[in-house]
Protein backbone atom coordinates (compact mmCIF):
# COMPACT_ATOMS: atom_id res chain seq x y z
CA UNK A 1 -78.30 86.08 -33.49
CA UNK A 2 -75.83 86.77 -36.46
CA UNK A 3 -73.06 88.99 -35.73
CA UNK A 4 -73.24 92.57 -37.89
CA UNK A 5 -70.01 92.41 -39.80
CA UNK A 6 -67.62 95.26 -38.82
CA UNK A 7 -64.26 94.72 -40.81
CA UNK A 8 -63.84 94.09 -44.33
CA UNK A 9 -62.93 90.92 -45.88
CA UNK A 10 -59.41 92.30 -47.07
CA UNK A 11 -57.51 94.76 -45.80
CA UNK A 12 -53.78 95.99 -45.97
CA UNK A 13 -51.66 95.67 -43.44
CA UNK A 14 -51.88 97.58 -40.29
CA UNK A 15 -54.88 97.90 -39.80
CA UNK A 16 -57.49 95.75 -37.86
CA UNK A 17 -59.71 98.51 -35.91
CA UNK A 18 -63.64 97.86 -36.19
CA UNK A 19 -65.03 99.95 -38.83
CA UNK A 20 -67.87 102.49 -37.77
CA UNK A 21 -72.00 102.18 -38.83
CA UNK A 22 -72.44 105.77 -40.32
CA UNK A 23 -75.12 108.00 -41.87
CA UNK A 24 -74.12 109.41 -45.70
CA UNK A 25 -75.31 112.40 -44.06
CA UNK A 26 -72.71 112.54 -41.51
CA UNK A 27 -70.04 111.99 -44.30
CA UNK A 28 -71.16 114.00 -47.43
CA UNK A 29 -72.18 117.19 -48.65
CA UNK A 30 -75.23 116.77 -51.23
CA UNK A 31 -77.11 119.38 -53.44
CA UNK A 32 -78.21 118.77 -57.13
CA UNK A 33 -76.44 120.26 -59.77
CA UNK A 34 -78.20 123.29 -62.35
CA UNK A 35 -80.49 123.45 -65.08
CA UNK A 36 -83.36 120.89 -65.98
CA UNK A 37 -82.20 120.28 -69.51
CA UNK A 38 -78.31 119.50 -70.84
CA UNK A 39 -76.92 122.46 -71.62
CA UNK A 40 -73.60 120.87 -73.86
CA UNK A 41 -71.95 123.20 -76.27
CA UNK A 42 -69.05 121.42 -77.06
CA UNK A 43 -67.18 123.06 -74.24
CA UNK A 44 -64.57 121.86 -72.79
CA UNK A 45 -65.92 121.00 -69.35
CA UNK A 46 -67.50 117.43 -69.24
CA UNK A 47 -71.35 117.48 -68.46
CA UNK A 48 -72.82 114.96 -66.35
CA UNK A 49 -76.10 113.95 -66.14
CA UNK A 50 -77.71 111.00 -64.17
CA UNK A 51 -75.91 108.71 -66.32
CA UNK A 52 -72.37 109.47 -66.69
CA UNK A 53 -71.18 112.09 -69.00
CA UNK A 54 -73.64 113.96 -71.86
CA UNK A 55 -71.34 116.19 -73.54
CA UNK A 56 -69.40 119.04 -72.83
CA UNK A 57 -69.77 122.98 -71.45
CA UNK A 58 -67.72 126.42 -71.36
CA UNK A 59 -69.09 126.23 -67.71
CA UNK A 60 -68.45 124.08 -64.79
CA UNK A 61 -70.20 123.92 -61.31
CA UNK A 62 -68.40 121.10 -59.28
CA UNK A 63 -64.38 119.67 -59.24
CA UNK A 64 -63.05 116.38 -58.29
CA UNK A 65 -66.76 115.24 -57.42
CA UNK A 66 -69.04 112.28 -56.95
CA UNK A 67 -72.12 112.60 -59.24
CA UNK A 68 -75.40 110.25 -57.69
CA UNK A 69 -77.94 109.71 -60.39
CA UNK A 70 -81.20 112.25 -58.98
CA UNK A 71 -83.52 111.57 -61.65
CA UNK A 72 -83.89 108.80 -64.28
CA UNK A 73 -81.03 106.82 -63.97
CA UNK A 74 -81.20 107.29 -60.39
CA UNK A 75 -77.92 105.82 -57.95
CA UNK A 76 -75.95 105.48 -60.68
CA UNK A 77 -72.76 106.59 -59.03
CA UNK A 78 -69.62 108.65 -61.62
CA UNK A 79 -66.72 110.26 -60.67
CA UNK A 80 -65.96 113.70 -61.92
CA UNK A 81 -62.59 114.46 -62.43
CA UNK A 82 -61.31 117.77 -62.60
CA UNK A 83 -63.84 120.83 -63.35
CA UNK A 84 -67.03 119.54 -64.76
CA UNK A 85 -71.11 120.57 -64.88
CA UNK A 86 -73.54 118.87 -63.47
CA UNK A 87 -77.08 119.14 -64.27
CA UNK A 88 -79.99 119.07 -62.05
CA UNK A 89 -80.41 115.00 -62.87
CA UNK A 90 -77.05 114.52 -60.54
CA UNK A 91 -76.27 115.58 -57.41
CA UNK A 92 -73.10 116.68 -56.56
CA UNK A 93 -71.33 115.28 -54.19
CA UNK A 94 -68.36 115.58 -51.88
CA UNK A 95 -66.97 114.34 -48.22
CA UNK A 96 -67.76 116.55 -45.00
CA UNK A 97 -64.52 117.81 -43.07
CA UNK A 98 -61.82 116.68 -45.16
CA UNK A 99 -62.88 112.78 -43.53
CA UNK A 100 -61.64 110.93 -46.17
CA UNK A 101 -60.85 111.68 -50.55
CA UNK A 102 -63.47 112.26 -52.42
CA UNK A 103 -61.87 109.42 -54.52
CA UNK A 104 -62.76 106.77 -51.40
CA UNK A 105 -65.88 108.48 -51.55
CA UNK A 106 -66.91 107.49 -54.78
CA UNK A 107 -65.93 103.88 -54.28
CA UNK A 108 -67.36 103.91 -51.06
CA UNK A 109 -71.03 104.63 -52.48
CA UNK A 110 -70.21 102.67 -55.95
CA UNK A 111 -70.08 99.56 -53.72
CA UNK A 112 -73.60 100.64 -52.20
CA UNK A 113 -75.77 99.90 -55.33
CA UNK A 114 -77.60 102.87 -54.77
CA UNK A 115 -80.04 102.31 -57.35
CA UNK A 116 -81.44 99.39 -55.18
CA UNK A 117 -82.80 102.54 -52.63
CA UNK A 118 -84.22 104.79 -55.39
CA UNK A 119 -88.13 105.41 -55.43
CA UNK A 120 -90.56 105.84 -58.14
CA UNK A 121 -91.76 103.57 -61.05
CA UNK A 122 -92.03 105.57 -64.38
CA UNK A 123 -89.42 108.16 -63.62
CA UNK A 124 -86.74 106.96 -61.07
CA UNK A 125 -85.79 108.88 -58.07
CA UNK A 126 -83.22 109.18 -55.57
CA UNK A 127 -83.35 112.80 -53.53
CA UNK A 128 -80.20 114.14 -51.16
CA UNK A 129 -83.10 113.54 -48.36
CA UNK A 130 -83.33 109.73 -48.81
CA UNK A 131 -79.60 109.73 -49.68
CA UNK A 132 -78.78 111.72 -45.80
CA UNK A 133 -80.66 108.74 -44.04
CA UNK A 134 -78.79 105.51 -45.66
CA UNK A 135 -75.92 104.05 -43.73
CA UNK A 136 -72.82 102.44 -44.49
CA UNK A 137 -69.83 101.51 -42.28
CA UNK A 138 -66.19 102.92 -42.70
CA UNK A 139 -63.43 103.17 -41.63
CA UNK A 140 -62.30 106.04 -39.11
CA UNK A 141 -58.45 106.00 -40.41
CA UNK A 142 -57.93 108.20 -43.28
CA UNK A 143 -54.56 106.39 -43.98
CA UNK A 144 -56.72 103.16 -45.14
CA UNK A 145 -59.44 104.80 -46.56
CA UNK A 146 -56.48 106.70 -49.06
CA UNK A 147 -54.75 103.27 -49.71
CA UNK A 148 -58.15 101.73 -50.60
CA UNK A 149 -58.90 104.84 -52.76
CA UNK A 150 -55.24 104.20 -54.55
CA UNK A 151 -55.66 100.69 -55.02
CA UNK A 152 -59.03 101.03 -56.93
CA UNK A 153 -57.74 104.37 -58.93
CA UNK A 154 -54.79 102.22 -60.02
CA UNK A 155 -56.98 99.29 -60.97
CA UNK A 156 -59.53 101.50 -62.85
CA UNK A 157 -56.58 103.44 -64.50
CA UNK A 158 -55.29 99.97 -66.27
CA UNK A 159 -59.12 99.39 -67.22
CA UNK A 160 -58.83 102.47 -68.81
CA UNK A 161 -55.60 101.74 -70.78
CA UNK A 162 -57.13 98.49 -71.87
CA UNK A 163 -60.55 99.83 -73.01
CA UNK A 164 -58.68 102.36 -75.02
CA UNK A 165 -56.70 99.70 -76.52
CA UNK A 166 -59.77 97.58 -77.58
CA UNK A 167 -61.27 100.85 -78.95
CA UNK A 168 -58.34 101.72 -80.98
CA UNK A 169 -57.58 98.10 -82.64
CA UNK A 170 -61.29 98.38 -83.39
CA UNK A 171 -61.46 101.71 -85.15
CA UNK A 172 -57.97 100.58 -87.05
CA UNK A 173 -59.73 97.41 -88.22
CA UNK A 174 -63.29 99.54 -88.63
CA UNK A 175 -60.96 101.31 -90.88
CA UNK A 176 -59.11 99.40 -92.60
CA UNK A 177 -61.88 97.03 -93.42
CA UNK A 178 -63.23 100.09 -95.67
CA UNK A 179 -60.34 100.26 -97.22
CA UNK A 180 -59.66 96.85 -98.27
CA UNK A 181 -62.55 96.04 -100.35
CA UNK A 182 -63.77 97.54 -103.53
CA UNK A 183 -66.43 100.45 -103.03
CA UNK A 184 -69.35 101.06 -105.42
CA UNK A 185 -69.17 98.86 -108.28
CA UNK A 186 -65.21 99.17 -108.05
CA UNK A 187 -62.94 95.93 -108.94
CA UNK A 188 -60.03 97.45 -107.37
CA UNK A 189 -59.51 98.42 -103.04
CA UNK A 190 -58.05 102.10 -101.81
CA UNK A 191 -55.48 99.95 -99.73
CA UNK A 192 -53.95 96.46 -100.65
CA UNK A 193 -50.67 94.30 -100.47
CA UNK A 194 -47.60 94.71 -102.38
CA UNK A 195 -47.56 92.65 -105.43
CA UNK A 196 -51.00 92.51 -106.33
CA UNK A 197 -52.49 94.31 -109.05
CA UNK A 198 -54.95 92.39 -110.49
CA UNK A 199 -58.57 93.34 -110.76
CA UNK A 200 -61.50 91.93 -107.88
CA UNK A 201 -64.31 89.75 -109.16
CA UNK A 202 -67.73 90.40 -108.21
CA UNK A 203 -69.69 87.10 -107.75
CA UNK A 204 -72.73 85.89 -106.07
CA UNK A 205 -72.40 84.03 -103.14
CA UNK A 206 -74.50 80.95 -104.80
CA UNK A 207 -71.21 80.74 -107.09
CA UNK A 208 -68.78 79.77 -104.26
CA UNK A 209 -70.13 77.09 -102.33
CA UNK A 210 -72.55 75.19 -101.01
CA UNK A 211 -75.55 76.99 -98.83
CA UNK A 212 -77.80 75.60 -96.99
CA UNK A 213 -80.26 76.73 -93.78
CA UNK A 214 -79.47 75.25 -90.60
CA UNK A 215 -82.75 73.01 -88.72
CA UNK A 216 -85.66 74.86 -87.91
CA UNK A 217 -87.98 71.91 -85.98
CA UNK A 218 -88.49 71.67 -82.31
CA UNK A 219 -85.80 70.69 -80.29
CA UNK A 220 -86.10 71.42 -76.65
CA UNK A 221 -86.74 67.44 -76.51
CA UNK A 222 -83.52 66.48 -77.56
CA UNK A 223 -81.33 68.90 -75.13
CA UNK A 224 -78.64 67.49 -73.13
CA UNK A 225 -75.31 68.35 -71.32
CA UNK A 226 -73.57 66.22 -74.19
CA UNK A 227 -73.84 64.80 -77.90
CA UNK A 228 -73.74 67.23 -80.73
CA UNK A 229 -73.27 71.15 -80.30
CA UNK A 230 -76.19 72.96 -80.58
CA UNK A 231 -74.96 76.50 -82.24
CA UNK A 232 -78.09 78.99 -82.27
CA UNK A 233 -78.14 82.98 -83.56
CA UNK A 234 -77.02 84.34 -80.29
CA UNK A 235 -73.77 82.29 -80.27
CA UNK A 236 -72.29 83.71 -83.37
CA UNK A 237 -70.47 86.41 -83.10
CA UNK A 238 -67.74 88.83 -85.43
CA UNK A 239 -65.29 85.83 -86.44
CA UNK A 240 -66.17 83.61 -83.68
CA UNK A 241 -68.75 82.01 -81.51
CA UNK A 242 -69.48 82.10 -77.35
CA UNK A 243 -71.75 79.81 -75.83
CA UNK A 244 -71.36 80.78 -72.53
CA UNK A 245 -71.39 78.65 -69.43
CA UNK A 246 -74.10 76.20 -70.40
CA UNK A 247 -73.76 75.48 -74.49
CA UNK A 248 -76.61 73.25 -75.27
CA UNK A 249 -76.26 69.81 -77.21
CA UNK A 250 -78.22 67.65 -78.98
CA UNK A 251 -78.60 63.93 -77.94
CA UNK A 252 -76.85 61.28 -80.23
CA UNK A 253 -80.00 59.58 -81.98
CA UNK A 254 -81.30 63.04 -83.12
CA UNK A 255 -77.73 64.28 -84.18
CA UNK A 256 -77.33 61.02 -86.27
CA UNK A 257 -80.86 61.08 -87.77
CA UNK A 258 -79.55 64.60 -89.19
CA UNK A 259 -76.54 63.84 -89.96
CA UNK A 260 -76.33 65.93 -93.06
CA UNK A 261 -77.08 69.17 -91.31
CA UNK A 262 -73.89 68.82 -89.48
CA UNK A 263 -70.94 71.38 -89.91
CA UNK A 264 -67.58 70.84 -91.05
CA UNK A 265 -64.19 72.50 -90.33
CA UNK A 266 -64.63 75.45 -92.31
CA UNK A 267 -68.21 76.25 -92.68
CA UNK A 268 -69.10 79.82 -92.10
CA UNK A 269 -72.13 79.90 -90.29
CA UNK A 270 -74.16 83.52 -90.94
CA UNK A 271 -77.08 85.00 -88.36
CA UNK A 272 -80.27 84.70 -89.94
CA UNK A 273 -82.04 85.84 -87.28
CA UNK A 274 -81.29 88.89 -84.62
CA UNK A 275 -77.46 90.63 -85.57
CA UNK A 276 -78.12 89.25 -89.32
CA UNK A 277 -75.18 88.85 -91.18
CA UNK A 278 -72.26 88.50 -88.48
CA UNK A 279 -70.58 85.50 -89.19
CA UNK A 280 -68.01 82.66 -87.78
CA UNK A 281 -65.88 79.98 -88.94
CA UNK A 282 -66.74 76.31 -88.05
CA UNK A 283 -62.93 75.10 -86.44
CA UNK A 284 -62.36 71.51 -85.23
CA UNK A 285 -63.91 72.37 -81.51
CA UNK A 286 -66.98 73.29 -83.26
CA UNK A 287 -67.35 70.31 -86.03
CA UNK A 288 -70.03 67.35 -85.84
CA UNK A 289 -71.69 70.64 -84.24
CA UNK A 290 -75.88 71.82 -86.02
CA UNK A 291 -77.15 74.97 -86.01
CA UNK A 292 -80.82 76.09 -85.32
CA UNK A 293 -81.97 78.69 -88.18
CA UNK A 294 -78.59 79.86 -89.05
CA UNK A 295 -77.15 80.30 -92.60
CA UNK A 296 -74.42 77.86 -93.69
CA UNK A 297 -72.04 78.69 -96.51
CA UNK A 298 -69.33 75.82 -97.19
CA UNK A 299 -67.28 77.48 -99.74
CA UNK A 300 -65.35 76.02 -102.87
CA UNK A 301 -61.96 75.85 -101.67
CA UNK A 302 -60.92 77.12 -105.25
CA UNK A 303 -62.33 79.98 -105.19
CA UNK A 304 -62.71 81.80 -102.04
CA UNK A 305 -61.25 80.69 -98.43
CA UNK A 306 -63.48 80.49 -94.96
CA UNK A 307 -61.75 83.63 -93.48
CA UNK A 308 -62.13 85.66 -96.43
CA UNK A 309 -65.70 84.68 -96.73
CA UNK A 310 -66.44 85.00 -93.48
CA UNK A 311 -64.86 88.47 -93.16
CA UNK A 312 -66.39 90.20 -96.13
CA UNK A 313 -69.64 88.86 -94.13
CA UNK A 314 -68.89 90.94 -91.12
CA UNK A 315 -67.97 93.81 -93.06
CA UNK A 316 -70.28 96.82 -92.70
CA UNK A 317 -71.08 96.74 -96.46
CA UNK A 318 -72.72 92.88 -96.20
CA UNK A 319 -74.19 94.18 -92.75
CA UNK A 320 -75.74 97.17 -94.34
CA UNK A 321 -76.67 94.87 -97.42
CA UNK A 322 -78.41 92.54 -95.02
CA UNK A 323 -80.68 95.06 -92.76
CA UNK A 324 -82.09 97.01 -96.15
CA UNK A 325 -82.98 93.61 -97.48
CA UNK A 326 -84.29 91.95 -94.41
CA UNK A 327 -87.62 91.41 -93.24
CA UNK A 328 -89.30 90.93 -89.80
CA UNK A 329 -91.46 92.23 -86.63
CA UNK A 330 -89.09 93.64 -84.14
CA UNK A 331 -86.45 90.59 -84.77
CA UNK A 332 -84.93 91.19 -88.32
CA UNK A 333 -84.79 88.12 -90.61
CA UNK A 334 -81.55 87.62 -93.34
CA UNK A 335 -83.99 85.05 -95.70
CA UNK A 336 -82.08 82.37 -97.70
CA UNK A 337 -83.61 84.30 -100.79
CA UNK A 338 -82.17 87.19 -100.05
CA UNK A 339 -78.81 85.98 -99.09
CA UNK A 340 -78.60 84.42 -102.09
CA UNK A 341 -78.66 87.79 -103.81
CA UNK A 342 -75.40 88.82 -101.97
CA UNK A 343 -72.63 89.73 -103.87
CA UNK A 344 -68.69 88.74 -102.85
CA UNK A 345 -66.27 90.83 -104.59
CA UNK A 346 -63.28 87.95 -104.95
CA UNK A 347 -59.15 88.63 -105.24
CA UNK A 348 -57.28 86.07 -106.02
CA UNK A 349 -56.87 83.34 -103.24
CA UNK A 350 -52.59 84.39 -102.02
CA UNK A 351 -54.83 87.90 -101.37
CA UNK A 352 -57.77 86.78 -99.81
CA UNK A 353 -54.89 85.25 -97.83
CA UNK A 354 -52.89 88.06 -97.05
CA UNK A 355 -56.11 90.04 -95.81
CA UNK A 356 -57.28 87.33 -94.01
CA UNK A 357 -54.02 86.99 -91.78
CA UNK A 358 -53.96 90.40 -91.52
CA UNK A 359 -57.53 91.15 -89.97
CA UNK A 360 -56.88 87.92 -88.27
CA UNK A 361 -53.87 89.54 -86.43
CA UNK A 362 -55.69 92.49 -85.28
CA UNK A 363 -58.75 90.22 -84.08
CA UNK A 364 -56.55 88.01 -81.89
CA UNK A 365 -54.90 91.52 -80.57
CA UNK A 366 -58.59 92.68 -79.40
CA UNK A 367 -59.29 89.65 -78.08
CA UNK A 368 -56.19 89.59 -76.10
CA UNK A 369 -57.10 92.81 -74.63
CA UNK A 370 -60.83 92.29 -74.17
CA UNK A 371 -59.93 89.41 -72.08
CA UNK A 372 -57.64 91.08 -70.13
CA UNK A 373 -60.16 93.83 -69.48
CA UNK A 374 -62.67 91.46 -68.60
CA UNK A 375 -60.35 89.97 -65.90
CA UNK A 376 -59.53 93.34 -64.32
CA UNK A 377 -63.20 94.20 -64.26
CA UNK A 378 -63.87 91.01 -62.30
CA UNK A 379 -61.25 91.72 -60.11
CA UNK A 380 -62.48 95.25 -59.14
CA UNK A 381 -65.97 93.97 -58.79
CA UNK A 382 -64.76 91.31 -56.28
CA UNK A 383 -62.34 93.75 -54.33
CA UNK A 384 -65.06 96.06 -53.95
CA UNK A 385 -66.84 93.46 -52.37
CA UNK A 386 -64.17 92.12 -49.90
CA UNK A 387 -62.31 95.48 -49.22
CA UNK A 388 -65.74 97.00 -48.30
CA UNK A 389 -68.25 96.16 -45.28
């Protein structure tokens, strides 16, 4: 017979006593929170709903509080901090007898996965009754439960700094991305470099390269775990491309039979189906590579560079040019015909340069920071799981 696990994976130092099997009812107060509908008014008390927060109130009803999802997103699990309302689709809640912070609290039943105990099909439930009965084990020593709570407060504090940083670069680039390109029918941008004065052509995209549509046969045949890169709609993304774990190639024979589909360093490839119009640069890890139903563009190196091209195309102005145009049944389609009817308003090629570097800069800066953000979300989600029973 298998042991029932009593101590967590990971713990800090000092502490090795058994941790205790315990009712939520035994450790929290629970009653749902007012109203049936969202009453925001721009308040400044945060509103939380089932979800997380809906807006804000010149009321509040709970303070430093754990909010559990009652109704429709049931057992989703938020922290309120400070003074905030919550409406009758959360229910508020907070630790009996001073046991532990409401802070370990709310990690403590974030590591639950409450929504896995909610009831109901059409409209989701999850009712302080059901929530009284579940059990959970903790710890009786309020001096780990408060360094546990710390740890994960500090970790979800740096989370926060990096989101905001991903969320700023993007509204500067968002920005600035208006600002550098000529606005309706203009030949000169709001914002540019020094030393360039010289009016913006507007050109059709036919006029600057080569276009062609990537394969669109059957080949689930031809799959393998090496050969030529397979790069489909879903891998392109705003200035780059992300195959996940398992890319998908395309055995040699079939690669070679179409050998002239095959991309070259500096090919933009465009979505024709699904987020039409984002676009990414072919670089030497993704050359010899074919795409399935995507756009290529291989532009005349005389008149307009990859970058350039490739991020006018993820501009909202292409994006918005695309949807109006395209066609489709729940997927939207970006047709050849249509792109060919696109229109690239073209500096000269030092400028397409400078703006290139520049959004360039800012792209590698939210990478940087999405990565990291990534990382200390996987590290949270693992700690949770070790420093928990």
């Amino acid at each position: 017979m298998t042991e029932t696990k009593k101590r967590p994976d990971i713990r800090f130092a000092g502490f090795e006593d058994d941790w205790e099997q315990r009712k939520l009812g035994e450790l929290f107060n629970f009653h749902y929170g007012d109203g049936n509908n969202n009453p925001s008014n721009g308040g400044q008390y945060p509103v939380f709903g089932a979800g997380g927060i809906q807006g804000g109130y010149t009321k509040y009803n709970a303070e430093n509080s754990v909010i559990i999802g009652h109704m429709g997103d049931a057992g989703c699990v938020s922290w309120g901090e400070g003074k905030h309302f919550v409406t009758y689709n959360g229910t508020i809640t907070k630790p009996k007898d001073d046991v532990f912070s409401a802070k370990f609290g709310y990690y403590l039943l974030l590591n639950m996965n409450l929504r896995k105990y909610r009831g109901g099909s059409g409209l989701p439930f999850l009712t302080y009754d059901m929530l009284t009965e579940m059990e959970t084990k903790c710890s009786n020593s309020k001096m780990e439960t408060q360094k546990i709570a710390d740890y994960f407060h500090h970790l979800d504090h740096l989370i926060t700094l990096y989101q905001c940083k991903v969320d700023k670069l993007t509204a500067v680039k968002k920005s600035m991305l208006e600002k550098m390109f000529p606005k309706n029918g203009k030949n000169i941008p709001e914002i540019r470099f020094k030393g360039f004065t010289e009016a913006w052509e507007q050109r059709k995209v036919t006029e600057l390269g080569e276009i062609y549509i990537g394969l669109v046969t059957t080949m689930t045949s031809h799959y393998t775990d090496q050969g030529a890169l397979l790069i489909r709609n879903s891998d392109i993304k705003d200035g780059c491309f992300e195959f996940g774990d398992d890319p998908i190639y395309l055995d040699d024979d079939f690669a070679k039979q179409n050998a002239s589909r095959k991309h070259r360093v500096g090919d933009v490839i465009t979505v024709h189906t699904g987020d039409i119009g984002t676009s990414a640069v072919i670089s030497e890890k993704e050359a010899g590579s074919i795409g399935f139903a995507t756009i290529v563009t291989r532009p005349n190196k005389d008149i307009i560079t990859s970058d350039y091209l490739c991020i006018y195309l993820n501009t909202d102005t292409h994006k918005n040019f695309a949807m109006n145009i395209s066609t489709g049944d729940g997927r939207n389609n970006y047709n050849l015909k249509d792109y060919y009817e696109c229109v690239v308003p073209v500096p000269s090629l030092d400028e397409q340069n400078k703006i290139s570097d520049f959004i360039k800069n800012i792209n590698h800066l939210i990478t940087l920071y999405q990565h990291k953000l990534t990382k200390l979300k996987n590290i949270k989600k693992s700690m949770l799981e070790k420093m928990f029973v």
